[in-house]
Protein backbone atom coordinates (compact mmCIF):
# COMPACT_ATOMS: atom_id res chain seq x y z
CA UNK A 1 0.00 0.00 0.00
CA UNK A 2 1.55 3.42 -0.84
CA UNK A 3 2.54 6.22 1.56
CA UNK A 4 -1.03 8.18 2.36
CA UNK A 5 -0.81 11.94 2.68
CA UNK A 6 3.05 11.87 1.71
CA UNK A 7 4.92 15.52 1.29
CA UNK A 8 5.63 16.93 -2.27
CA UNK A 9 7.51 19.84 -3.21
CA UNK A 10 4.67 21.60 -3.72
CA UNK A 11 2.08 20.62 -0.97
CA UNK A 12 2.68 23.05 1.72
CA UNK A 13 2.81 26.14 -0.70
CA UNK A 14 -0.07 27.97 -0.93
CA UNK A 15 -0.68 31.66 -2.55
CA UNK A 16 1.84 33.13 -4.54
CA UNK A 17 4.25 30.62 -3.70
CA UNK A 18 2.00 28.08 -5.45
CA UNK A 19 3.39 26.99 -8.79
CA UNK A 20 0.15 27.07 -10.05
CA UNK A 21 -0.81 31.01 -8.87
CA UNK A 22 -2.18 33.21 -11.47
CA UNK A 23 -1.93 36.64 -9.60
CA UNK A 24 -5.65 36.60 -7.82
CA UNK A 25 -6.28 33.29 -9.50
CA UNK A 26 -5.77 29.57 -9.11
CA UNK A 27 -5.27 26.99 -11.98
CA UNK A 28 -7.17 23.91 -10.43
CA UNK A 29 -5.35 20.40 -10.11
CA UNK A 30 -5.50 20.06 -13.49
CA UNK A 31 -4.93 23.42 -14.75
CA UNK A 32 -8.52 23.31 -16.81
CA UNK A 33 -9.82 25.92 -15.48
CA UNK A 34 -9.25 28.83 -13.35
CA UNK A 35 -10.70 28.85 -10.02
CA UNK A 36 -10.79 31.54 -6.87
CA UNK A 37 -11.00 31.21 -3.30
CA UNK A 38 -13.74 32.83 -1.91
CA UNK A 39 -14.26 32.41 1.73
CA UNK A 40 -12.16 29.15 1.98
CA UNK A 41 -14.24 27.71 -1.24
CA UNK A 42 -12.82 27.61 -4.79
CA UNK A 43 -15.36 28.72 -7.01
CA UNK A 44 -14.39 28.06 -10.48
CA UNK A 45 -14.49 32.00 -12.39
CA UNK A 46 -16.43 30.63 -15.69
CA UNK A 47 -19.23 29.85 -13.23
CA UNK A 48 -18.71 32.82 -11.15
CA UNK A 49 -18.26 35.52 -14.51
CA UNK A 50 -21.53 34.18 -15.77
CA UNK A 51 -23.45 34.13 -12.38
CA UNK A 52 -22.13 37.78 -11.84
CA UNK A 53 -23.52 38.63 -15.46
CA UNK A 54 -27.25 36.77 -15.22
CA UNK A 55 -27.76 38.33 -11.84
CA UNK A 56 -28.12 35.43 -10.32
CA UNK A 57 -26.42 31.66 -8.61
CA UNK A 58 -26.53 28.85 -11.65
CA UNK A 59 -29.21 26.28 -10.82
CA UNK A 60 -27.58 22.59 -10.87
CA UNK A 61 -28.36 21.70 -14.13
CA UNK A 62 -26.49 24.65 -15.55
CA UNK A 63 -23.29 24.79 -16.90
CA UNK A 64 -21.24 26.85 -19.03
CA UNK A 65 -19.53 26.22 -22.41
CA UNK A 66 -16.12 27.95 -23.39
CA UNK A 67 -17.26 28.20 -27.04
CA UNK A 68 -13.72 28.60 -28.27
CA UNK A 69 -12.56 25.51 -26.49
CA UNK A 70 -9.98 27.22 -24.41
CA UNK A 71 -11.04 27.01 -20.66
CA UNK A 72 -9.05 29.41 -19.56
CA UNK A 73 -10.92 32.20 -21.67
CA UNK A 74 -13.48 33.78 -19.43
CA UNK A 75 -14.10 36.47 -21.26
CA UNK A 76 -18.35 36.86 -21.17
CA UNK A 77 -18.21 36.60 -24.65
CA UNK A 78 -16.55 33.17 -24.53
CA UNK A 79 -19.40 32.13 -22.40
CA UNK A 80 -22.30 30.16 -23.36
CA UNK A 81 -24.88 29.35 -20.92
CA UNK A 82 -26.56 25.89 -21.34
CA UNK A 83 -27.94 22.86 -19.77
CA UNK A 84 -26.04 19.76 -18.95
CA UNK A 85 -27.66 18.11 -22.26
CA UNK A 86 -26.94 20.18 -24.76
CA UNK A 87 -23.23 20.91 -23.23
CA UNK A 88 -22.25 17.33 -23.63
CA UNK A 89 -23.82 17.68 -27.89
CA UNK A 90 -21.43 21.20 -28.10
CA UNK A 91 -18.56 19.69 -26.05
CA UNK A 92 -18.58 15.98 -28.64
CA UNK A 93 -19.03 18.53 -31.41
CA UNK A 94 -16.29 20.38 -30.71
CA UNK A 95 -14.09 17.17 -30.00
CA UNK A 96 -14.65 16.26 -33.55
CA UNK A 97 -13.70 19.14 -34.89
CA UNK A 98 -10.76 19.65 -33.14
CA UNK A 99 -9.82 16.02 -34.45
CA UNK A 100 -10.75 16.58 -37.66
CA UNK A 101 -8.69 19.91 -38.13
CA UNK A 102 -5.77 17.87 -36.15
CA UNK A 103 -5.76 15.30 -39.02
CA UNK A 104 -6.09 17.94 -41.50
CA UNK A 105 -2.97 19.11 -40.12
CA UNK A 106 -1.18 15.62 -39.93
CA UNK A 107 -1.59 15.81 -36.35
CA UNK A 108 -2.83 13.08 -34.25
């Protein structure tokens, strides 16, 4: 069984001394998508941008497409409010296309 709660490098930094600090913001684990602490909760900002612009909290079955693809671009316009339905259609729509454009390309 492996070593549970074992030390890294990066573990105890928090903040700025994070590797993964964007100025006010936080790249999540995976660095998909940008994410702020807000009273000891990380909110991720796509949610929080669009929330902010509606006027109001996103119900459950709400989520938000980057319709460029790039997670990391919160700008409003970037933003596409849907339901958790028709995300998963744009999101497999957008996975072809990205695959067909990377075989275009020679790319695999």
């Amino acid at each position: 069984m492996g070593h549970i709660g074992k030390a890294t490098k990066t573990s105890y930094k928090k903040g700025k001394d994070h590797p993964n600090w964007k100025g006010w913001r936080y790249c999540g684990r995976n660095n998909k998508y940008r994410e702020i602490r807000i009273n000891g909760e990380y909110i991720r900002e796509h949610r929080l941008i669009m929330e902010n612009y509606i006027g109001r909290k996103l119900r459950y079955d709400e989520e938000i497409h980057h319709i460029n693809g790039n997670s990391l671009d919160n700008r409003i316009e970037n933003l596409m409010l849907t339901d958790k339905h028709h995300h998963l259609i744009l999101e497999h729509k957008l996975g072809t296309y990205k695959s067909h454009i990377q075989k275009l390309h020679g790319r695999s």
